[in-house]
C-alpha atoms as a PDB file:
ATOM      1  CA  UNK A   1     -33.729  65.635 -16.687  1.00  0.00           C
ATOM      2  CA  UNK A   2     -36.363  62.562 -15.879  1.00  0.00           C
ATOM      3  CA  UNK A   3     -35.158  60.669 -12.713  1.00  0.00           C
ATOM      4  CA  UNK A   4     -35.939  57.238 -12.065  1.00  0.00           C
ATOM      5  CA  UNK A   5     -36.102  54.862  -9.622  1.00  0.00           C
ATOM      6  CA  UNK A   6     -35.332  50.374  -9.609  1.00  0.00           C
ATOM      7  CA  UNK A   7     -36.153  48.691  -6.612  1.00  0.00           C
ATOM      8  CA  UNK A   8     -35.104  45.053  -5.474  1.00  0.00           C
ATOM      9  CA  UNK A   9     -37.776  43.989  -2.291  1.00  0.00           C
ATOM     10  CA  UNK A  10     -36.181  41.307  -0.284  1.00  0.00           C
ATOM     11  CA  UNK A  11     -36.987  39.382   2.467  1.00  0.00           C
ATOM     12  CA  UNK A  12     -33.273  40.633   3.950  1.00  0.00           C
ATOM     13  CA  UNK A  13     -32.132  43.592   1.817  1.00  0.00           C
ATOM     14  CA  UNK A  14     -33.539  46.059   0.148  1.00  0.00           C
ATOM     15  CA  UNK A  15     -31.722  47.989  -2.562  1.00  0.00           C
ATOM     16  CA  UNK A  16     -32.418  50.895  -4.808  1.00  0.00           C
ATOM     17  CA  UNK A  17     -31.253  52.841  -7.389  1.00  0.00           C
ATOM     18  CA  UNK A  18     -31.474  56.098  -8.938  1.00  0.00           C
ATOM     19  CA  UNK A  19     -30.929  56.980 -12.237  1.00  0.00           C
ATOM     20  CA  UNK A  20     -31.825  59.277 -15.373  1.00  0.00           C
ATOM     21  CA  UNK A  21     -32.154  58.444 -18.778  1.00  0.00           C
ATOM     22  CA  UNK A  22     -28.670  56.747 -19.492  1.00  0.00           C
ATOM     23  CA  UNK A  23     -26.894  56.505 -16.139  1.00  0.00           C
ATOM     24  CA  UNK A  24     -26.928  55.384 -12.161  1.00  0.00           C
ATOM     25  CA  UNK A  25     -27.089  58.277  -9.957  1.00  0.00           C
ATOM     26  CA  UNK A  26     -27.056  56.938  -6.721  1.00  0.00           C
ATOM     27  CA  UNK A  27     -28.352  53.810  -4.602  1.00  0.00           C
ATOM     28  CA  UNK A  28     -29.013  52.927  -1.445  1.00  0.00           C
ATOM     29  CA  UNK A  29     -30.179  49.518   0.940  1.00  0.00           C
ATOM     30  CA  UNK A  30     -31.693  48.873   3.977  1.00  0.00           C
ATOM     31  CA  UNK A  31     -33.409  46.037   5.538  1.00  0.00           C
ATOM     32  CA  UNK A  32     -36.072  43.702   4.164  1.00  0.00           C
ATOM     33  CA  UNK A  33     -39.044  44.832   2.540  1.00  0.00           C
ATOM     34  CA  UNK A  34     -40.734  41.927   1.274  1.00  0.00           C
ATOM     35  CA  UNK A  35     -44.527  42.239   2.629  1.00  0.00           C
ATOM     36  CA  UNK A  36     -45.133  38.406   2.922  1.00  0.00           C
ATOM     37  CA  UNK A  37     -42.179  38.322   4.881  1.00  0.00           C
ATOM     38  CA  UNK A  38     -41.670  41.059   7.388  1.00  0.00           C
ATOM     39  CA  UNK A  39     -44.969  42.456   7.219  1.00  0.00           C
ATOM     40  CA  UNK A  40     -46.167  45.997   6.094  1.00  0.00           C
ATOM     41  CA  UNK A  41     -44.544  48.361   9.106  1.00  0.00           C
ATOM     42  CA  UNK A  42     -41.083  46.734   8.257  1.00  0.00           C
ATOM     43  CA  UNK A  43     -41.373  46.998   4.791  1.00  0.00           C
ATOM     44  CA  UNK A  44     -42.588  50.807   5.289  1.00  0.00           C
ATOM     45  CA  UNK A  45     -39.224  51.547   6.933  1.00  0.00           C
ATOM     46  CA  UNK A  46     -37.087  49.624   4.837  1.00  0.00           C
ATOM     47  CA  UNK A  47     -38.458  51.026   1.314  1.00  0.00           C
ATOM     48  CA  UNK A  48     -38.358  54.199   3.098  1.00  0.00           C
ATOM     49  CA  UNK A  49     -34.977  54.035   4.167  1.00  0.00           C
ATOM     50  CA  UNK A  50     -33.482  52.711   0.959  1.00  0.00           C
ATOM     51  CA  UNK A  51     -35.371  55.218  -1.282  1.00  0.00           C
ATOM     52  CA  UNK A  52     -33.829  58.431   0.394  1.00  0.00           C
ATOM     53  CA  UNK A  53     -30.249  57.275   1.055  1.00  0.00           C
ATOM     54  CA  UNK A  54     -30.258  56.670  -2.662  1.00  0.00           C
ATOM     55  CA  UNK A  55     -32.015  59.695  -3.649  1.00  0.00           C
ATOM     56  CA  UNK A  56     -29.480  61.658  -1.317  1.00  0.00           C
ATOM     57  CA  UNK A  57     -26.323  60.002  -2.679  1.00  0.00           C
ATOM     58  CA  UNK A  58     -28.145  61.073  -6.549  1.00  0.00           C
ATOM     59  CA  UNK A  59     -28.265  64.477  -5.237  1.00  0.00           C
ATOM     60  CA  UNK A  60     -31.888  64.500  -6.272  1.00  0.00           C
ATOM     61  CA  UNK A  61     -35.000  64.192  -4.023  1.00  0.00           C
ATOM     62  CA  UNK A  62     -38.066  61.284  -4.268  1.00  0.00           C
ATOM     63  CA  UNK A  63     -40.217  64.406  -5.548  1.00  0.00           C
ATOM     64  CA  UNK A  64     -38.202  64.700  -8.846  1.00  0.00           C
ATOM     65  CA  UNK A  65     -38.921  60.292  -9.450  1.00  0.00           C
ATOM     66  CA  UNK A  66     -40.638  60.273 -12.693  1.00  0.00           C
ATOM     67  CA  UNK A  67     -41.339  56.153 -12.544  1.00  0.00           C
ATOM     68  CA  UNK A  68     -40.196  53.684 -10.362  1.00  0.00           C
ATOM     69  CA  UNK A  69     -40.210  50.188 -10.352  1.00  0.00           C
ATOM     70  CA  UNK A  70     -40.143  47.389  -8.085  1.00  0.00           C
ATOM     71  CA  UNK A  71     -39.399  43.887  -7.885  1.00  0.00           C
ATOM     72  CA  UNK A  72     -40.099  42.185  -4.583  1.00  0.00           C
ATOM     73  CA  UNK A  73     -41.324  38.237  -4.369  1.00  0.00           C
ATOM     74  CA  UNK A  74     -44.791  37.601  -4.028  1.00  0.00           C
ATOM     75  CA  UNK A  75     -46.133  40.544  -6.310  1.00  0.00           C
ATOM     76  CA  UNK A  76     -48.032  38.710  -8.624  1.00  0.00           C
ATOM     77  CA  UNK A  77     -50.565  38.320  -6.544  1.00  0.00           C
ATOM     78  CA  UNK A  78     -52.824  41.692  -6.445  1.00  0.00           C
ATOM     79  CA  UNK A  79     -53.084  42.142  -2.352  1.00  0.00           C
ATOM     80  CA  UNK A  80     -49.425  42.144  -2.294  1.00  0.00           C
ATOM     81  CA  UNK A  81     -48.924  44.657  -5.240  1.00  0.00           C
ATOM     82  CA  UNK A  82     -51.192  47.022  -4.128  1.00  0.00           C
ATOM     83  CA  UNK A  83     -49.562  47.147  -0.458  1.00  0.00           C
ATOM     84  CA  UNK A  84     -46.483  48.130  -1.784  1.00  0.00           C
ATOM     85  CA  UNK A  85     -47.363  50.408  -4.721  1.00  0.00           C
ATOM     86  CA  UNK A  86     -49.353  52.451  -1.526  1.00  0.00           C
ATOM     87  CA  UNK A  87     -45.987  52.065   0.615  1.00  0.00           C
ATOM     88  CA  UNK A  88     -43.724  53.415  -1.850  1.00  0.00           C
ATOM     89  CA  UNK A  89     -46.236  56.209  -3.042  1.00  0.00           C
ATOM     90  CA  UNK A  90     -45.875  57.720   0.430  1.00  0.00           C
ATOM     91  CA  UNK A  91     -42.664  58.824  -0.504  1.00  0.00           C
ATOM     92  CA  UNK A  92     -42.514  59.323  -4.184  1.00  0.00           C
ATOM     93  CA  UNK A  93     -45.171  60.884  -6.714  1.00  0.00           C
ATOM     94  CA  UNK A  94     -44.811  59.715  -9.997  1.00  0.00           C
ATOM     95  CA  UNK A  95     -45.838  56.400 -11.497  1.00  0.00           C
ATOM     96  CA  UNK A  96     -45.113  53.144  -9.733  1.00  0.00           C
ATOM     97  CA  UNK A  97     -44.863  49.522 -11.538  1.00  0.00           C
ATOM     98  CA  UNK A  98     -44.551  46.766  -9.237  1.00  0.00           C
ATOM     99  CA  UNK A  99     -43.294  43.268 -10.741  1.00  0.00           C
ATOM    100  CA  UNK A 100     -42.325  40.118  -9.580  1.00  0.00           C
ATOM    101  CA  UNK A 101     -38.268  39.848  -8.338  1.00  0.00           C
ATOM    102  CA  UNK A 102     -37.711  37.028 -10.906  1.00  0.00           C
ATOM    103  CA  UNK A 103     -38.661  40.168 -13.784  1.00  0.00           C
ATOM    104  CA  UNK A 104     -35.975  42.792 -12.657  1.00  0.00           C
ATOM    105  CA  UNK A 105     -33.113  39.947 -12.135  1.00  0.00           C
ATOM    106  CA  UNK A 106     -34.248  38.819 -16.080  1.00  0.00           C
ATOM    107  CA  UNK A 107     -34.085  41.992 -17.544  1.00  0.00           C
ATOM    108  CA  UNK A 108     -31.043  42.737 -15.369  1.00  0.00           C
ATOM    109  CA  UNK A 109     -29.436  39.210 -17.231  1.00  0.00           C
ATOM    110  CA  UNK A 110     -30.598  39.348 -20.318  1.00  0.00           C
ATOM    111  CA  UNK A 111     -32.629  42.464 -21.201  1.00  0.00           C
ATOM    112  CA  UNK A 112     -35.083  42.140 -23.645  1.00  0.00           C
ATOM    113  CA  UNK A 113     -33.493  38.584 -24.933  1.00  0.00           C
ATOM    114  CA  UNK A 114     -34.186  34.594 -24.257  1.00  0.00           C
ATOM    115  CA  UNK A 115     -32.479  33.391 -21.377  1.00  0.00           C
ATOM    116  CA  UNK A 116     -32.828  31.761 -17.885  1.00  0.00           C
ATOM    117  CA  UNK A 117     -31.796  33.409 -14.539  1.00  0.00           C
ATOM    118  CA  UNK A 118     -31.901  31.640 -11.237  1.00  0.00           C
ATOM    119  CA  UNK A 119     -32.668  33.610  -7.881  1.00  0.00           C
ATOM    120  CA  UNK A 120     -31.235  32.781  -4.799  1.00  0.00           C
ATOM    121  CA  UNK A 121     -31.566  34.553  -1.928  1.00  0.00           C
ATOM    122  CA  UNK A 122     -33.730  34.177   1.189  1.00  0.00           C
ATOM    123  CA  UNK A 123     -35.910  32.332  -1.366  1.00  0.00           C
ATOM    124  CA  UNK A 124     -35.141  30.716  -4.712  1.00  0.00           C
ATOM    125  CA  UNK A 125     -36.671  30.590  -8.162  1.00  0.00           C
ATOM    126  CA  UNK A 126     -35.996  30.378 -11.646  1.00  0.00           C
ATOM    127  CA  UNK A 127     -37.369  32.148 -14.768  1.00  0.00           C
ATOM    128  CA  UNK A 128     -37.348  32.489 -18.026  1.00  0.00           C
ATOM    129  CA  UNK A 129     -38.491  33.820 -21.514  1.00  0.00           C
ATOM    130  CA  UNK A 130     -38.042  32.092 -25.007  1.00  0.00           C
ATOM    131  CA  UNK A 131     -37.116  33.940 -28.431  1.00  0.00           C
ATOM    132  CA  UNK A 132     -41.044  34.000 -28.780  1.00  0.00           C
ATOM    133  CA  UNK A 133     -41.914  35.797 -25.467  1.00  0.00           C
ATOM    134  CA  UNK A 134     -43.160  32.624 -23.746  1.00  0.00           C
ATOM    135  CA  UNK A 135     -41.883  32.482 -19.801  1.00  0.00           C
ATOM    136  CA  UNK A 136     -41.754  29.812 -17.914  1.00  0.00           C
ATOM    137  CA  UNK A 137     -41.130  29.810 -14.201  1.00  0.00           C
ATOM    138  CA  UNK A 138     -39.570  26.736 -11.718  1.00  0.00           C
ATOM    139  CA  UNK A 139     -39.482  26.779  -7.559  1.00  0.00           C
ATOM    140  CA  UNK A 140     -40.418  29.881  -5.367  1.00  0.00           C
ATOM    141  CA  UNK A 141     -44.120  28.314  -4.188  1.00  0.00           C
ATOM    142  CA  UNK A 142     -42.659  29.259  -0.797  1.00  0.00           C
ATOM    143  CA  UNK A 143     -40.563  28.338   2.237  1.00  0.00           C
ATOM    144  CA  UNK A 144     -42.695  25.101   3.750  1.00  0.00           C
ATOM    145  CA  UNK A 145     -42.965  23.356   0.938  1.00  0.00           C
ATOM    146  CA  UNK A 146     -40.296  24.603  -1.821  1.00  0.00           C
ATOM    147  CA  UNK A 147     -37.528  27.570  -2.294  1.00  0.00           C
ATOM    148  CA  UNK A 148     -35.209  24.819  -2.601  1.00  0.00           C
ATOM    149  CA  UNK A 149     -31.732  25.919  -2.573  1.00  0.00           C
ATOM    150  CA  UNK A 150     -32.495  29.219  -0.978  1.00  0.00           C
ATOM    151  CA  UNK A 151     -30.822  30.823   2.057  1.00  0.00           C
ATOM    152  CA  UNK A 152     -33.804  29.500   4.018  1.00  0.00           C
ATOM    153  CA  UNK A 153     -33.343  26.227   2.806  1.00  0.00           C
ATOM    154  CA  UNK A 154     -30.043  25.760   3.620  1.00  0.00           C
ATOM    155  CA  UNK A 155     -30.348  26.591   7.170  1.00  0.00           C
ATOM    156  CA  UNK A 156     -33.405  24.835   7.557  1.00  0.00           C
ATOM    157  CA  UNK A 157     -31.138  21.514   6.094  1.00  0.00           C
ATOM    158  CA  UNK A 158     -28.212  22.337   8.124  1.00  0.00           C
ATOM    159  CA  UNK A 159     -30.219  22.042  11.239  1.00  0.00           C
ATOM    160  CA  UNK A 160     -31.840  18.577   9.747  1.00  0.00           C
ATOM    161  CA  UNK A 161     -28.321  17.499   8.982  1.00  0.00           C
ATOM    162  CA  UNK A 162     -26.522  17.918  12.316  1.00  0.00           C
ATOM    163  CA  UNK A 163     -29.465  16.478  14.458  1.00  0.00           C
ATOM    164  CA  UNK A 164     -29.568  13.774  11.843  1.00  0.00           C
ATOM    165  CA  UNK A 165     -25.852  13.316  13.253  1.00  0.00           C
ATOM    166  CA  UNK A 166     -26.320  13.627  16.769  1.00  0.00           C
ATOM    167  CA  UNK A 167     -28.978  10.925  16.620  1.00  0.00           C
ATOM    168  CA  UNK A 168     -26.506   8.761  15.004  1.00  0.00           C
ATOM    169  CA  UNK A 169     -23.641   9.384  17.605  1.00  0.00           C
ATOM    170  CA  UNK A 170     -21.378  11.408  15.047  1.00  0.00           C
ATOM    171  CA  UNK A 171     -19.614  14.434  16.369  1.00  0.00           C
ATOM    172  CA  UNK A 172     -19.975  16.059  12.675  1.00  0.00           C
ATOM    173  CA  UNK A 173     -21.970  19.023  12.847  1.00  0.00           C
ATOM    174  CA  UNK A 174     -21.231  19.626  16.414  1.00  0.00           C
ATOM    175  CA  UNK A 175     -18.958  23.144  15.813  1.00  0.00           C
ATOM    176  CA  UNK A 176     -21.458  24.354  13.396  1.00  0.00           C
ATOM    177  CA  UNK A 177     -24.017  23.460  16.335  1.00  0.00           C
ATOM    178  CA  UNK A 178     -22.414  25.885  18.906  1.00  0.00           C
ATOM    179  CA  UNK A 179     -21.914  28.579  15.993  1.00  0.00           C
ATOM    180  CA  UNK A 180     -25.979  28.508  15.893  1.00  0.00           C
ATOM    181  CA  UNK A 181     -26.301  28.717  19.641  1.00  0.00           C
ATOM    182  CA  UNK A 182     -24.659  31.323  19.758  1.00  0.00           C
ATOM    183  CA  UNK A 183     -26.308  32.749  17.159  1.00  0.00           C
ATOM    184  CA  UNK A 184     -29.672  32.043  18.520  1.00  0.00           C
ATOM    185  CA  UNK A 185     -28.198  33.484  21.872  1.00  0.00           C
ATOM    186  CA  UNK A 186     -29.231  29.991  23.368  1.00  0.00           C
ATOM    187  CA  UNK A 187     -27.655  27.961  25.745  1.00  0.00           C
ATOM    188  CA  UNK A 188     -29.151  23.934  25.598  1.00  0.00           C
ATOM    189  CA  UNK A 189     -29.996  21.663  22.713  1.00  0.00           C
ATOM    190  CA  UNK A 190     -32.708  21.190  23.600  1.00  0.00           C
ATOM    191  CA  UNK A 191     -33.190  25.153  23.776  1.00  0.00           C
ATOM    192  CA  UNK A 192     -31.977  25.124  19.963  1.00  0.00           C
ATOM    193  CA  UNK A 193     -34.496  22.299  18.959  1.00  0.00           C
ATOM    194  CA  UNK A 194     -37.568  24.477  20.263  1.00  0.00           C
ATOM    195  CA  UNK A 195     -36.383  27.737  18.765  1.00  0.00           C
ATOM    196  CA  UNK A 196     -36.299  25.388  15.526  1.00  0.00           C
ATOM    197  CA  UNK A 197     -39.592  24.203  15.697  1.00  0.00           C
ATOM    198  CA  UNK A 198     -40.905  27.161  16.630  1.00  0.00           C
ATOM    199  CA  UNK A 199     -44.185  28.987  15.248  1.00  0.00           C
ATOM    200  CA  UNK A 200     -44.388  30.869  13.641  1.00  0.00           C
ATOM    201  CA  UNK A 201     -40.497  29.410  12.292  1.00  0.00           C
ATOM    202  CA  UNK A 202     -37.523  31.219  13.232  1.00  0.00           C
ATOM    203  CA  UNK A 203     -35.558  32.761  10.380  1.00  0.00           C
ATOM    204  CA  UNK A 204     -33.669  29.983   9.019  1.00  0.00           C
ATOM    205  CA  UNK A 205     -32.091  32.191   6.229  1.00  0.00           C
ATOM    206  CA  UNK A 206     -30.094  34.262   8.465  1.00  0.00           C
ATOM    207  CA  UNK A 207     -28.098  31.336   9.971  1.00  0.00           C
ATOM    208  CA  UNK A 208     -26.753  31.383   6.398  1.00  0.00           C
ATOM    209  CA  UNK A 209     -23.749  32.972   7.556  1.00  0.00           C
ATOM    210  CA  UNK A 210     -23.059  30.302  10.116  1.00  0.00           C
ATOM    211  CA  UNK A 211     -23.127  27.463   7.211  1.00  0.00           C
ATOM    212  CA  UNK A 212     -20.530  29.191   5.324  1.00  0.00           C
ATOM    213  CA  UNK A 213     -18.309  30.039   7.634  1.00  0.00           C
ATOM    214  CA  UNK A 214     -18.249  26.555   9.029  1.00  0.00           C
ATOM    215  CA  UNK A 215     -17.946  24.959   5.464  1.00  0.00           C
ATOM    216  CA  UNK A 216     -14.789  27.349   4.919  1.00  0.00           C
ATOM    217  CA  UNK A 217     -13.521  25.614   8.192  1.00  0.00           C
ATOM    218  CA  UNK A 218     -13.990  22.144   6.343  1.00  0.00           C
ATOM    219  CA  UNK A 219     -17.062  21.027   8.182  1.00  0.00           C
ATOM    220  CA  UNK A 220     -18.660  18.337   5.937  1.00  0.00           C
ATOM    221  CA  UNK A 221     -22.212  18.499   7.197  1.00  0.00           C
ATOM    222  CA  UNK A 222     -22.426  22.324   6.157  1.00  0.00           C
ATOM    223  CA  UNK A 223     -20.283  21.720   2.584  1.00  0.00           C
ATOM    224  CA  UNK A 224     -23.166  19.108   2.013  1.00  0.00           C
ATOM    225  CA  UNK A 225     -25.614  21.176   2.599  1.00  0.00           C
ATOM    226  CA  UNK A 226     -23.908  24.128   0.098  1.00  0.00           C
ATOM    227  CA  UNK A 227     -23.618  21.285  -2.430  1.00  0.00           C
ATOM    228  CA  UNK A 228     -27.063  20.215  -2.337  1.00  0.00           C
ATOM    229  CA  UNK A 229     -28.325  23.898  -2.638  1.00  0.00           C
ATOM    230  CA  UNK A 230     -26.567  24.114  -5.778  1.00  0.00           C
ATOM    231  CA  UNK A 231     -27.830  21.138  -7.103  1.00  0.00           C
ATOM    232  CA  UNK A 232     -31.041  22.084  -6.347  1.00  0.00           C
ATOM    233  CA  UNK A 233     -30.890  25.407  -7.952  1.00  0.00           C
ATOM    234  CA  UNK A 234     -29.561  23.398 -11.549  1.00  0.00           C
ATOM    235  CA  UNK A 235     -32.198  21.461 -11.324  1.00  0.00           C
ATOM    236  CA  UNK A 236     -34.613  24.310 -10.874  1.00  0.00           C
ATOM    237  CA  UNK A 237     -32.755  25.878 -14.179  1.00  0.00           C
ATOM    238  CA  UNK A 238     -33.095  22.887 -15.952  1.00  0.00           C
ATOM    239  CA  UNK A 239     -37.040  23.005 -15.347  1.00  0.00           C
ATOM    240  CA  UNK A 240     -37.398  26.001 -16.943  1.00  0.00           C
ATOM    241  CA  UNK A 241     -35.015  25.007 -19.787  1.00  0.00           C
ATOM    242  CA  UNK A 242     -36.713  22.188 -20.827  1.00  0.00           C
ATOM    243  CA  UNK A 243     -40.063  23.788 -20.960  1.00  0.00           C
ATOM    244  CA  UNK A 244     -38.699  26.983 -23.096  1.00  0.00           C
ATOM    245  CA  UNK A 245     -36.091  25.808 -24.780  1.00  0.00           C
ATOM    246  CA  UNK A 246     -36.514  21.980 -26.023  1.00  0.00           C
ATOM    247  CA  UNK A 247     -34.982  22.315 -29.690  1.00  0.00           C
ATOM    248  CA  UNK A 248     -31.909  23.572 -28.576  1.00  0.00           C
ATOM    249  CA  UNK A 249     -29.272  23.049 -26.034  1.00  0.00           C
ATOM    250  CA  UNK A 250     -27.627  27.204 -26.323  1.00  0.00           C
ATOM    251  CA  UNK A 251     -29.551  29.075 -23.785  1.00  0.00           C
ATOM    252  CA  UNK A 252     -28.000  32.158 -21.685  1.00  0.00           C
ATOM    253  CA  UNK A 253     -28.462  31.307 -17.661  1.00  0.00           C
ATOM    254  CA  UNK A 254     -27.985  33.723 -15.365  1.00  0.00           C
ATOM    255  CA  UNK A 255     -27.232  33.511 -11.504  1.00  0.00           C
ATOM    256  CA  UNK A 256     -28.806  36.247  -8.454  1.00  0.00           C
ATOM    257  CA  UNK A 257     -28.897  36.403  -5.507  1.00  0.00           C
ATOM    258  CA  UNK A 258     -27.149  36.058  -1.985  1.00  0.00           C
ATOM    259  CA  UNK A 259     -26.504  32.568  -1.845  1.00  0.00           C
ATOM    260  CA  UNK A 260     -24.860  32.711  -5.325  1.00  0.00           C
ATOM    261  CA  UNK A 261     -22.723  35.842  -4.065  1.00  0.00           C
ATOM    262  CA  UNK A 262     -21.579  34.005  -1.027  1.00  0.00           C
ATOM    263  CA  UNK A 263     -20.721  30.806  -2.066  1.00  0.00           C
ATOM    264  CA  UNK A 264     -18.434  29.846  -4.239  1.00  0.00           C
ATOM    265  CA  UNK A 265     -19.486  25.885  -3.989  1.00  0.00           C
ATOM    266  CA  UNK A 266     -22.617  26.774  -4.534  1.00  0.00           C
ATOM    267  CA  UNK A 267     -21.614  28.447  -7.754  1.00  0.00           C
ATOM    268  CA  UNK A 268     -19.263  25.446  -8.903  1.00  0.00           C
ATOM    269  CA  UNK A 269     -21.642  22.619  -8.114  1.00  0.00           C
ATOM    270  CA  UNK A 270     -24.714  24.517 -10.080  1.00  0.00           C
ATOM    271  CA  UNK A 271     -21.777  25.084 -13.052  1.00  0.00           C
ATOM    272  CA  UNK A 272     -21.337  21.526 -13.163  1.00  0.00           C
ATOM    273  CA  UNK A 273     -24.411  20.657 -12.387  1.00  0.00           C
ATOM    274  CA  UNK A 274     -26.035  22.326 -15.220  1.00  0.00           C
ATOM    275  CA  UNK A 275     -23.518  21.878 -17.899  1.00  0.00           C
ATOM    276  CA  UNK A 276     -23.462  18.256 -17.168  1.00  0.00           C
ATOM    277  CA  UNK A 277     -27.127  18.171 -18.750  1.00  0.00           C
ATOM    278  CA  UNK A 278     -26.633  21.280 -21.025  1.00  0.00           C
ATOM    279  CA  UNK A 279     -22.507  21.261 -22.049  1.00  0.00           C
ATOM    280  CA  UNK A 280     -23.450  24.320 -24.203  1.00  0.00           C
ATOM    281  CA  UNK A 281     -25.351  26.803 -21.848  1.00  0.00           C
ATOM    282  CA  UNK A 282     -23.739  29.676 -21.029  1.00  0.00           C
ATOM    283  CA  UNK A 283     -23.585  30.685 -17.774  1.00  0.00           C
ATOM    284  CA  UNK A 284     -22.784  34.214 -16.785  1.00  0.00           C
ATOM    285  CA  UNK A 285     -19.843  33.949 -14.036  1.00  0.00           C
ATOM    286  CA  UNK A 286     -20.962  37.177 -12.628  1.00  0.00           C
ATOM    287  CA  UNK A 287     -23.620  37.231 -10.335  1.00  0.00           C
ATOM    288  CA  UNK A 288     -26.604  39.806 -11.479  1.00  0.00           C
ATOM    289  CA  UNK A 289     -27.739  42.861  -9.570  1.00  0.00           C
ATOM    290  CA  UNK A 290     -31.754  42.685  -9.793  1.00  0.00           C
ATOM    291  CA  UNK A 291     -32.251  46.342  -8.739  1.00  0.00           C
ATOM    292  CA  UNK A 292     -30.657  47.160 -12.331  1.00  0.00           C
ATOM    293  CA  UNK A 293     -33.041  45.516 -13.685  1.00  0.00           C
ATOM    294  CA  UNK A 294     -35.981  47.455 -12.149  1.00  0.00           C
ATOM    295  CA  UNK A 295     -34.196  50.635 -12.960  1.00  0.00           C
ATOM    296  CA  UNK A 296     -34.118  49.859 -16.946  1.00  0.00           C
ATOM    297  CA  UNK A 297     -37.647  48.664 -16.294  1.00  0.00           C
ATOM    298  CA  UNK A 298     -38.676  51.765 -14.973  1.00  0.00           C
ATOM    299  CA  UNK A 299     -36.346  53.846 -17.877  1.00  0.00           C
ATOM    300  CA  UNK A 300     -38.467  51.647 -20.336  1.00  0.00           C
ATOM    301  CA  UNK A 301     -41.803  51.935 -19.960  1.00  0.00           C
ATOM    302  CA  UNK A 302     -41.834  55.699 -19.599  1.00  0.00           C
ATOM    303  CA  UNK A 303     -40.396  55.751 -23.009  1.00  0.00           C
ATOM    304  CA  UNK A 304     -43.507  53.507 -24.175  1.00  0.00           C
END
């Protein structure tokens, strides 16, 4: 029996799974992996980590991995690749493909067929392939200067928004505020404004959290925020529709990612956003799984 192995390379999770021919075995997550990120000895640990809880729930070890693949942000470039096809080869012998994340959330979507998926997670992108093959990619050039509507970005505009309202004498924002504090473990504003402008920047994507719990609570500085995001992330889909798919307005869209899988605003206002535009995409209600995706990846090319 060939065993193989999908992983999804975060910058805040990483999950795997193990599988044979036909069905999941086993999976397993850990921390982030993604290089760029949390740098090499982090991603070590976390790949490590994921890679034998999985195996151990399969009931199989890493020596019996025929092909993996992985899917972590950042690949295509060759210094990145190379970093983690070494990192994961430390634990497992057989072949190792390593892909961008947007490839293992599209096959994950669509398989082998034309469609559009949008990531969301620490970062954002979205991608997609045509009837002919052709891909076309929107967003993900990183966090300073895009990833709109990612985890990042949302915290990052949460913070913008509720200093925005201090300036102005509001008291909106102000609960949300003391949620980050605490977060932060700080005790002064102007404590929380360093730690914000800090260098290198503190990690706006984990105050994610904080945003949706104080939208839930009805604060309207953080449901702004959550609707922006999701605006953001339709108009990254509608990027990538208009460049694939111009002579028709049926195209399959997809949604990943942990922004998408924690709110459900987020969710509604890309919905609307998109089908405003495009009444007859259709969108997939389900959020994806990427590491799927990288475990049919890894099924697939063995059998070519």
């Amino acid at each position: 029996m060939a065993i193989f192995l999908g992983i999804d390379g975060g910058g805040s999770k990483t999950s795997c799974a193990v599988g044979d021919e036909t069905s999941l075995l086993g999976s397993g997550t850990a921390g982030g992996s993604n290089v760029i990120r949390v740098g090499e000895g982090q991603a070590r640990e976390s790949l490590a980590a994921a890679i034998r809880q999985a195996c151990t729930v399969a009931n199989v070890t890493p020596a019996q991995v025929r092909r993996a693949c992985v899917g972590m942000a950042g690949a295509a470039r060759p210094e990145v690749s190379e970093i983690v096809r070494r990192l994961v080869a430390e634990i497992i012998p057989g072949e190792i493909e390593v892909v961008g994340d947007m490839v293992i959330a599209l096959e994950a979507a669509i398989g082998g067929n034309p469609g559009v998926v949008v990531i969301a997670g620490t970062g954002s992108i979205a991608y997609g392939r045509d009837s002919a093959g052709q891909t076309a990619r929107a967003g993900g050039w990183g966090f300073a200067i895009s990833d709109e509507g990612s985890g990042h970005w949302i915290g990052r505009s949460a913070i913008a928004a509720v200093l925005r309202a201090f300036d102005e004498g509001q008291a909106e924002g102000m609960s949300m505020v003391a949620a980050m504090m605490k977060f932060w473990r700080l005790e002064t504003r102007e404590q929380f404004v360093l730690r914000a402008n800090s260098s290198p920047p503190p990690d706006f994507a984990a105050l994610l959290p904080v945003v949706l719990s104080a939208a839930d609570a009805g604060d309207p500085l953080a449901r702004t925020a959550l609707t922006q995001a999701g605006a953001e992330l339709a108009a990254l889909a509608k990027i990538v529709i208009r460049r694939l798919f111009p002579e028709t307005d049926t195209v399959p869209v997809a949604m990943s990612g942990g922004v998408f899988r924690s709110s459900a605003l987020v969710r509604q206002v890309f919905y609307n956003s998109l089908r405003s535009e495009y009444p007859k995409a259709t969108i997939n209600p389900t959020v994806i799984d990427p590491v799927r995706g990288a475990l049919e990846l890894a099924r697939r090319r063995a059998r070519s």
